[in-house]
Protein backbone atom coordinates (compact mmCIF):
# COMPACT_ATOMS: atom_id res chain seq x y z
CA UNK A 1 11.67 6.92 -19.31
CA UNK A 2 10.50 3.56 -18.17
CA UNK A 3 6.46 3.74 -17.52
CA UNK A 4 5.58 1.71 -13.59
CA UNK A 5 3.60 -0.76 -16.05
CA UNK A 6 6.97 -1.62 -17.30
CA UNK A 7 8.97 -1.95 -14.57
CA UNK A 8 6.06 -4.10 -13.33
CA UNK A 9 6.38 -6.68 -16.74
CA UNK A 10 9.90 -6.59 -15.96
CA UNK A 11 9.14 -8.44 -12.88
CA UNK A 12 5.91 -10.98 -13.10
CA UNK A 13 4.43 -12.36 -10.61
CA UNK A 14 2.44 -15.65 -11.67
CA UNK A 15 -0.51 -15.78 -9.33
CA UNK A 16 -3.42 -18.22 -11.06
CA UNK A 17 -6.45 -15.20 -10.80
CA UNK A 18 -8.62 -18.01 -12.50
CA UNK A 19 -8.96 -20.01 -9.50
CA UNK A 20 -10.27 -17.12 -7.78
CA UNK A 21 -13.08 -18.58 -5.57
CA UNK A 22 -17.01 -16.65 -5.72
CA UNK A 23 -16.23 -15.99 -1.72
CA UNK A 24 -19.49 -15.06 -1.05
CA UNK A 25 -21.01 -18.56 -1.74
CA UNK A 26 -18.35 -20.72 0.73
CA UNK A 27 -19.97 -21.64 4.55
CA UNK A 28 -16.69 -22.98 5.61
CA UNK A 29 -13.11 -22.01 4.80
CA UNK A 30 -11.39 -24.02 2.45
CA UNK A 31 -8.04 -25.76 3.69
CA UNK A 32 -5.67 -23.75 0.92
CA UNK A 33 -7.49 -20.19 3.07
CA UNK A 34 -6.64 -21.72 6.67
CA UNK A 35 -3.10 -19.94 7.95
CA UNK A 36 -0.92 -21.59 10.81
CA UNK A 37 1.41 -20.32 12.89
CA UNK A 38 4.93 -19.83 12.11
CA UNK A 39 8.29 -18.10 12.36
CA UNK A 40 7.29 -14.28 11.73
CA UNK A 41 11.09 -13.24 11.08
CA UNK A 42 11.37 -15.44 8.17
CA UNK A 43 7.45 -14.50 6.88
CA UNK A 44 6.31 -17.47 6.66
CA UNK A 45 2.59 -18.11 7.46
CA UNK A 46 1.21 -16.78 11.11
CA UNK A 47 -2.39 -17.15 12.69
CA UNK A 48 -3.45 -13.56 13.22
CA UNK A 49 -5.16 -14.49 16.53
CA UNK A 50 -1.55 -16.28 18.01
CA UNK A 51 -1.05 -14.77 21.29
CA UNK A 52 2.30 -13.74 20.56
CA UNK A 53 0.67 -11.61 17.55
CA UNK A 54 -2.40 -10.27 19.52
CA UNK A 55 -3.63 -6.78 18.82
CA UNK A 56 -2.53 -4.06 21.32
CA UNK A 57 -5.95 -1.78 22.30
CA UNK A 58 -3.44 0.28 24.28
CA UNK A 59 -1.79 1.93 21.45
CA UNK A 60 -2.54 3.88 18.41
CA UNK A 61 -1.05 5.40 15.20
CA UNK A 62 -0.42 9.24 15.52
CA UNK A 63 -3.21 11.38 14.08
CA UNK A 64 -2.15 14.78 11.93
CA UNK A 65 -4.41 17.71 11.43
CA UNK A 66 -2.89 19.16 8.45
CA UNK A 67 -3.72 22.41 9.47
CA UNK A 68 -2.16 22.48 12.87
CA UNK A 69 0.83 24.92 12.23
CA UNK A 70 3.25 22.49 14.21
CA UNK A 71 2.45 19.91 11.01
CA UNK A 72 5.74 19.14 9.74
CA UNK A 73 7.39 18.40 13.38
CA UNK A 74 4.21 16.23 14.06
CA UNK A 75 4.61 14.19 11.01
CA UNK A 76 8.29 13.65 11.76
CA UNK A 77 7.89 12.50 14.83
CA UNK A 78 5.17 10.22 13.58
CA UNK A 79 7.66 9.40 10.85
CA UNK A 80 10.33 8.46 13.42
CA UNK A 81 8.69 6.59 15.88
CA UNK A 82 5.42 4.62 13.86
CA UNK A 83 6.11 4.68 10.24
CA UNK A 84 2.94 5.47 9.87
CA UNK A 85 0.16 8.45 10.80
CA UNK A 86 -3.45 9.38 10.01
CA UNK A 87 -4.20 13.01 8.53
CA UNK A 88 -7.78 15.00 9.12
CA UNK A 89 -8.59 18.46 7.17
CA UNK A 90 -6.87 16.86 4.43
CA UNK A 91 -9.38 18.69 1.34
CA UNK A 92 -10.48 15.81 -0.17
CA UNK A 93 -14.43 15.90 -0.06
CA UNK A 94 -16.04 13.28 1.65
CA UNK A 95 -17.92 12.68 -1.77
CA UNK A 96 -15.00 11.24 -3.76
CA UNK A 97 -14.58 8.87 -1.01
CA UNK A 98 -18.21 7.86 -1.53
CA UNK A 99 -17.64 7.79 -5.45
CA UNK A 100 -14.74 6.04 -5.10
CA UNK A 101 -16.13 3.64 -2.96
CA UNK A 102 -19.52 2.58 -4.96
CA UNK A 103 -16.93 2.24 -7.70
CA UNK A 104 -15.09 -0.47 -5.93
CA UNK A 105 -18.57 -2.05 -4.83
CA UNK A 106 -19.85 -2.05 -8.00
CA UNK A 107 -17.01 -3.76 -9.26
CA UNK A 108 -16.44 -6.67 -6.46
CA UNK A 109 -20.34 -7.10 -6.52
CA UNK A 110 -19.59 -8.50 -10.46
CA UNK A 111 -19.69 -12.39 -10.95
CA UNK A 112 -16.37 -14.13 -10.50
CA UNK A 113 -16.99 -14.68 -14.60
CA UNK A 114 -17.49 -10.98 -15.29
CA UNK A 115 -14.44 -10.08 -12.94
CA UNK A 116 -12.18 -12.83 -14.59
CA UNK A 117 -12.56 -10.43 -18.19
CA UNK A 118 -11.07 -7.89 -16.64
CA UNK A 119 -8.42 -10.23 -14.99
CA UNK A 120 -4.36 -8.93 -14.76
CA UNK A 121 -2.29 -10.92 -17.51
CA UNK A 122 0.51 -13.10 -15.87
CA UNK A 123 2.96 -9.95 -16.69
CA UNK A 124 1.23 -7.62 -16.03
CA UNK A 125 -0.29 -4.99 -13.19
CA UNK A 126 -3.16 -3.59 -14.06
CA UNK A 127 -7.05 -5.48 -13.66
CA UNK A 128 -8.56 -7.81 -11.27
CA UNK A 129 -6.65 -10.70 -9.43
CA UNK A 130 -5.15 -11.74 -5.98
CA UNK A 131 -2.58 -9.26 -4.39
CA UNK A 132 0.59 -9.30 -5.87
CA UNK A 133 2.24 -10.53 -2.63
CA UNK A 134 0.69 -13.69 -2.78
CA UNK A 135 2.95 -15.57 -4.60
CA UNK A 136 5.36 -15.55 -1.18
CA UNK A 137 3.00 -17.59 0.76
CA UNK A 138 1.73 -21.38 -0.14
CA UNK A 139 -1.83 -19.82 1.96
CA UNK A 140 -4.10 -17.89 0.32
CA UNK A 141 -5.60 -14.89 1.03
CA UNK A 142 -9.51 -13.59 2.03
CA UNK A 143 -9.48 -11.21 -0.42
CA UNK A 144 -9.18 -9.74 -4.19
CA UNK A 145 -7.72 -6.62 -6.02
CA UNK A 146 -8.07 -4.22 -8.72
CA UNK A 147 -5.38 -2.80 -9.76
CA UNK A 148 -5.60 0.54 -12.20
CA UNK A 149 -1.90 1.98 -13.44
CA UNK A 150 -2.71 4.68 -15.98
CA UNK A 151 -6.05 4.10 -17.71
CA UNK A 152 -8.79 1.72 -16.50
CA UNK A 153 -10.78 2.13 -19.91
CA UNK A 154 -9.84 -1.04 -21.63
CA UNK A 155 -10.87 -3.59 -18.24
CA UNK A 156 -13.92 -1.28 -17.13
CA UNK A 157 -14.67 -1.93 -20.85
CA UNK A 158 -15.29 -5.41 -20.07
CA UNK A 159 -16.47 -4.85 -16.41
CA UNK A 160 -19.39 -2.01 -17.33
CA UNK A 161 -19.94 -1.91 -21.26
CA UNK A 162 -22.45 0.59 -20.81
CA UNK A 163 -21.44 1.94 -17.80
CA UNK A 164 -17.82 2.59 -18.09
CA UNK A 165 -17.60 6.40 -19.08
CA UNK A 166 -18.77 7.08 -15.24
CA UNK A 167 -16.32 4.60 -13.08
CA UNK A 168 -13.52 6.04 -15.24
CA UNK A 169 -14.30 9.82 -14.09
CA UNK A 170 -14.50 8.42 -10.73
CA UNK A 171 -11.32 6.93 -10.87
CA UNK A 172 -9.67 10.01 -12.83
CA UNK A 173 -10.82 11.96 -9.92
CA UNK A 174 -9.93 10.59 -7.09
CA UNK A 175 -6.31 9.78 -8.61
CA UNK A 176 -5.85 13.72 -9.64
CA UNK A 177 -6.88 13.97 -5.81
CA UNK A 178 -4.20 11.92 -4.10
CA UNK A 179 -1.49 13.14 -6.66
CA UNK A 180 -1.77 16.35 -5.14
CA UNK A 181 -2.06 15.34 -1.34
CA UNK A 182 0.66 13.14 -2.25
CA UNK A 183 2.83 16.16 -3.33
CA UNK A 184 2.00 18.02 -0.31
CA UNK A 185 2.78 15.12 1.94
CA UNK A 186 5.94 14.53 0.61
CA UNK A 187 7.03 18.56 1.05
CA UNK A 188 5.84 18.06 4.34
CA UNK A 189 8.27 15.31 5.44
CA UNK A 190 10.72 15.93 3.33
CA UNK A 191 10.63 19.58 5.95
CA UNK A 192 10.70 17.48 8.51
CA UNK A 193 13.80 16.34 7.78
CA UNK A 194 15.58 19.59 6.82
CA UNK A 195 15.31 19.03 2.67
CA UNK A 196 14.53 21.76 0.41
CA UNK A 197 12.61 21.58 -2.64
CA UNK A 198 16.11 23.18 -4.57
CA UNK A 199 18.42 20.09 -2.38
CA UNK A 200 15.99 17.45 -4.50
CA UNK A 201 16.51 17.76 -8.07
CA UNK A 202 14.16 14.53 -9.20
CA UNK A 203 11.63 16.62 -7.71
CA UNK A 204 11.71 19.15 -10.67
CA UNK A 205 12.52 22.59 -11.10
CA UNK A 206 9.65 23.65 -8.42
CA UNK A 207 9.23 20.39 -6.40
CA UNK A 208 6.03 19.40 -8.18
CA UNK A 209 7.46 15.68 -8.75
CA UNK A 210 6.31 15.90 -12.22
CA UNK A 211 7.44 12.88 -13.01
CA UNK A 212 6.16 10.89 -9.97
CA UNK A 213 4.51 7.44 -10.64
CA UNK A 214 1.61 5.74 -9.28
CA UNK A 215 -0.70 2.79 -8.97
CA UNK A 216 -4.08 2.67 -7.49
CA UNK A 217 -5.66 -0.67 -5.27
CA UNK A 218 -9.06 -1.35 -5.05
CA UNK A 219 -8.96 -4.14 -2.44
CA UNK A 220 -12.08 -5.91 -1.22
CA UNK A 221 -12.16 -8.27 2.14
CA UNK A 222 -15.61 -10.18 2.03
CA UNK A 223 -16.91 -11.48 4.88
CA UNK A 224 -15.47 -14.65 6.15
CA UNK A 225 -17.16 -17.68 8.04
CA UNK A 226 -13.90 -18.42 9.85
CA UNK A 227 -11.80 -15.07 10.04
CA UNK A 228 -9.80 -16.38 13.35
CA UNK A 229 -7.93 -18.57 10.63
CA UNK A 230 -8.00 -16.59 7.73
CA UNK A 231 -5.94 -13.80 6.32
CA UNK A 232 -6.68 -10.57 4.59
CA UNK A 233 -3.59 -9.60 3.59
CA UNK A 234 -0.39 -10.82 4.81
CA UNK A 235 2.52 -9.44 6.49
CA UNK A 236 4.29 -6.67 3.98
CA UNK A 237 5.96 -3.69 3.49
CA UNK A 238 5.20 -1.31 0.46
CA UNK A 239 7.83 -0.29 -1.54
CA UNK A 240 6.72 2.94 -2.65
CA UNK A 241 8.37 6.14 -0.87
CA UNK A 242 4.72 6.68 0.37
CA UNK A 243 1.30 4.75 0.21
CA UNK A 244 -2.20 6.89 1.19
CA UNK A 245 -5.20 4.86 2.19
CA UNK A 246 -8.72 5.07 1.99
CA UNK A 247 -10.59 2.52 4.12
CA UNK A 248 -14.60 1.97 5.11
CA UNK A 249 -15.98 1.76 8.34
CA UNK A 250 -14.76 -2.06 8.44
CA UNK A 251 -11.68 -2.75 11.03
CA UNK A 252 -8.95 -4.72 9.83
CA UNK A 253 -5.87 -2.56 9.39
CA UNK A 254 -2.64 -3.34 11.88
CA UNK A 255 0.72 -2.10 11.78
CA UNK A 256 3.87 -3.78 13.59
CA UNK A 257 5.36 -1.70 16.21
CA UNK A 258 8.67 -2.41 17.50
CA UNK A 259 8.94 -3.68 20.74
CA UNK A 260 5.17 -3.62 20.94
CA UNK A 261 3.38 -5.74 18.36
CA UNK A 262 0.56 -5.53 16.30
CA UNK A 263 -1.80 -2.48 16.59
CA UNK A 264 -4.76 -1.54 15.10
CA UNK A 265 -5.23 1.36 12.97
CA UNK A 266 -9.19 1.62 13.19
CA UNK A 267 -11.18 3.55 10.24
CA UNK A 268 -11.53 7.31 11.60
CA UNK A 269 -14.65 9.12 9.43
CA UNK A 270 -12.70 11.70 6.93
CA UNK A 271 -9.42 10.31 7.69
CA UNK A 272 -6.63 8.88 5.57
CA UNK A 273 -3.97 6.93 6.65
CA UNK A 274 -0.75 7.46 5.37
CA UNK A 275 2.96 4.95 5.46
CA UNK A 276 6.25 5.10 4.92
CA UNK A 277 7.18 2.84 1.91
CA UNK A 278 10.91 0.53 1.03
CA UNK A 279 12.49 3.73 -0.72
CA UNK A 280 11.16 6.74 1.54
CA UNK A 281 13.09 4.43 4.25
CA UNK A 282 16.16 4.37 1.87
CA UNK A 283 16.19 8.34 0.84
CA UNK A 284 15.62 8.95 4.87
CA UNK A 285 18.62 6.71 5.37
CA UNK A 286 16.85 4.62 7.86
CA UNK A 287 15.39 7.90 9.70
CA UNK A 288 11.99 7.09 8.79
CA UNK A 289 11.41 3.18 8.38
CA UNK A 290 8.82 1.84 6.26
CA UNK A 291 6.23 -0.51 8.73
CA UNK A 292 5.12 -4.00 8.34
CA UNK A 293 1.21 -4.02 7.96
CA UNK A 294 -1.41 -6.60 7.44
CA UNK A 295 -5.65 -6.62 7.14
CA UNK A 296 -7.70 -8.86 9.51
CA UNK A 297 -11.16 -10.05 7.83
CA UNK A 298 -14.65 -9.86 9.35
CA UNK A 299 -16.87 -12.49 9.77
CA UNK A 300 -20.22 -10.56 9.03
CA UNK A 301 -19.01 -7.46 7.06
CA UNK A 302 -17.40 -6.49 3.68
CA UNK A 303 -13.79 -4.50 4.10
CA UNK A 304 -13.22 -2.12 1.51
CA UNK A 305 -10.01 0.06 1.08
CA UNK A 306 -8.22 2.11 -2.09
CA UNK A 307 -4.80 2.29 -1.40
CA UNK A 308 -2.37 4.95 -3.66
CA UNK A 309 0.60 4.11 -4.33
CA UNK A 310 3.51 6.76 -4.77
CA UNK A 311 6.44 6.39 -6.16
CA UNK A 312 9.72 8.58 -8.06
CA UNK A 313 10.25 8.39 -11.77
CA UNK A 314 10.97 4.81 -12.11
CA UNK A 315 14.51 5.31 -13.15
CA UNK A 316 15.37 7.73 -10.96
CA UNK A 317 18.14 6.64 -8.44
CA UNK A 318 16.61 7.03 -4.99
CA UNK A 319 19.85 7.11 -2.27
CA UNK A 320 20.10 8.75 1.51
CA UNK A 321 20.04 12.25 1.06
CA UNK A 322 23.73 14.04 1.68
CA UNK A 323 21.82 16.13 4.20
CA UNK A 324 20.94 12.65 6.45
CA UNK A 325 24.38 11.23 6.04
CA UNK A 326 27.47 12.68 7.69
CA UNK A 327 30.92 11.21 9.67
CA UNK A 328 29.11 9.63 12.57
CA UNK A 329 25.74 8.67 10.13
CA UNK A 330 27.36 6.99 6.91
CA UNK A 331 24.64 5.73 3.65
CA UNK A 332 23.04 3.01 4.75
CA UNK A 333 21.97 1.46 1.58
CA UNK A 334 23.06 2.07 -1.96
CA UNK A 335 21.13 4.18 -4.61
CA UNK A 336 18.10 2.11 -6.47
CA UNK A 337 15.66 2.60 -8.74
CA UNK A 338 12.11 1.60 -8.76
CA UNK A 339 12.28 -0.42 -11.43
CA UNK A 340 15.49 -1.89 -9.98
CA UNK A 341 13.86 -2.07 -6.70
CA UNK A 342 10.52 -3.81 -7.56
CA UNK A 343 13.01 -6.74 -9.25
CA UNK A 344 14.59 -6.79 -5.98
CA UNK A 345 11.36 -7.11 -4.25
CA UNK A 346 9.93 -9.68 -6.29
CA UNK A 347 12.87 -11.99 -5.67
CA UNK A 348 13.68 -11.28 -1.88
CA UNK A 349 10.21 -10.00 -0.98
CA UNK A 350 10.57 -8.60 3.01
CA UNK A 351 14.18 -9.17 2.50
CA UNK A 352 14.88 -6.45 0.04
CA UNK A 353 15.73 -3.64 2.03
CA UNK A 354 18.13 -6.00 3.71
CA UNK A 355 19.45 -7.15 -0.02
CA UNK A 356 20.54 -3.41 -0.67
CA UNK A 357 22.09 -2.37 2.25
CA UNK A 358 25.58 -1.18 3.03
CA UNK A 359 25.82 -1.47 6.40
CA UNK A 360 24.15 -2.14 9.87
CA UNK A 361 22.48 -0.01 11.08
């Protein structure tokens, strides 16, 4: 079976992580960081502060207790009409966020010469760099990543050489914790659509997705003398079947909502905010669609988020369940891999859903 750091090399992504700028010695913002506004159908390059892109305060993402007994109709409906949701009473301990979180300071807080040893290799996923989505835009973006798939000994090697033993147990911990909330969330909206664990046999024998795979983003958003221009993150989709976040106290986070716009999904103290990824949409047969998000910068404050990324076996065919498909609701898209998928992503970016599907919906 195909490991994600495979499927990843299958697909590279050449992003030039050596002319990563020190950000937090730049008064101005450089031309190749200064977005304009275009077309936002065919993703090319938008001002976040355009009016026709402005934030709506009126609205906000769903919030889920995940002890409120009503939990799995609550996250459907979330599912169904957002894409996305934030969960409270979750069991994580607000300590591993901390942990997690002077990890990921301690890191971006390294010289742009320290960072660069640890940097990603053009084929490959794991270490520090840009965001693998920038390659799709000729802008750059305010901000860097660290991405860990499997083990981050051999980069925080070269980050920490004394050090390293105690960012890897942070990092071991706080993926061990998200593996399991992400098994739990996935039980709870697979419920919410009507799926058993025994009607999903990638899911193993008792629905523990064994074989899941995963990747974990460190993402830091320094402050930014010009932030009305400048980008965080652009305009994306994830193709995971679901992606949990961790973010700081720093604002940033917005989510497209259809026939409404952008809206803000502001850091709530405890809370994790959790959306629907490329192939949940596809095994929900367009049910529960995967939503377009972005990340505003700040210009006096640092954003810092850790974003989990959850995924099937990588070679596991992922297709609308038989149970969401019926005379009057035929498959909307044809069965895919991960691996198969991320190829498809790398080449038609916020066009691949598009490039697999069978018919209109």
């Amino acid at each position: 079976m195909p490991s994600l750091s495979e499927a990843f090399r299958e697909h590279p992504l050449h992003l030039h992580h050596n002319k990563l700028l020190d950000f937090n010695s730049l008064e101005e913002l450089p031309d190749s960081y200064a977005w304009i506004q275009i077309d936002q159908e065919d993703h090319t390059i938008t001002n976040p502060n355009y009016p026709s892109n402005s934030c709506h305060s009126d609205e906000s993402v769903p919030i889920i207790n995940l002890n409120d007994p009503n939990v799995p109709k609550l996250i459907g409906n979330a599912c169904k009409t957002w894409g996305v949701f934030q969960v409270v009473n979750h069991g994580i301990p607000m300590s591993l966020f901390r942990d997690i979180q002077q990890t990921g300071q301690a890191l971006f807080s390294c010289s742009t010469h320290q960072k660069l040893k640890a940097a990603r290799t053009p084929d490959g996923v794991s270490g520090y760099g840009r965001a693998r989505i920038s390659s799709f835009f000729p802008k750059l973006m305010w901000s860097e990543c660290f991405t860990i798939v499997e083990s981050p000994l051999e980069h925080f090697i070269q980050l920490w050489p004394h050090e390293y033993n105690k960012h890897c147990d942070v990092v071991v911990q706080y993926e061990e914790a998200m593996k399991k909330l992400a098994q739990k969330l996935m039980w709870m909206v697979l419920t919410s659509l009507g799926i058993s664990k025994e009607e999903l046999k990638w899911a193993g024998p008792k629905g523990e997705f064994k074989w899941a795979c995963s990747a974990l983003h460190l993402n830091s958003y320094p402050s930014c003398p010009d932030p009305d221009r400048a980008m965080g993150l652009a305009p994306h989709t994830d193709s995971t079947l679901l992606t949990i976040l961790y973010q700081n106290d720093v604002s940033g986070l917005q989510v497209l909502r259809e026939g409404v716009g952008w809206v803000a999904v502001p850091p709530l103290p405890g809370g994790l905010v959790i959306n629907m990824g490329d192939l949940f949409h596809i095994l929900s047969n367009g049910s529960y669609p995967s939503v377009l998000h972005r990340v505003l910068v700040n210009r006096t404050r640092q954003r810092f988020s850790v974003a989990y990324l959850y995924g099937p076996p990588s070679n596991v065919h992922i297709r609308p369940h038989p149970k969401l498909i019926g005379p009057n609701r035929p498959a909307l898209y044809r069965p895919v891999t991960w691996n198969e998928y991320l190829g498809t992503k790398a080449k038609y970016f916020n066009k691949a859903l598009s490039s697999v599907q069978l018919c209109a919906t």
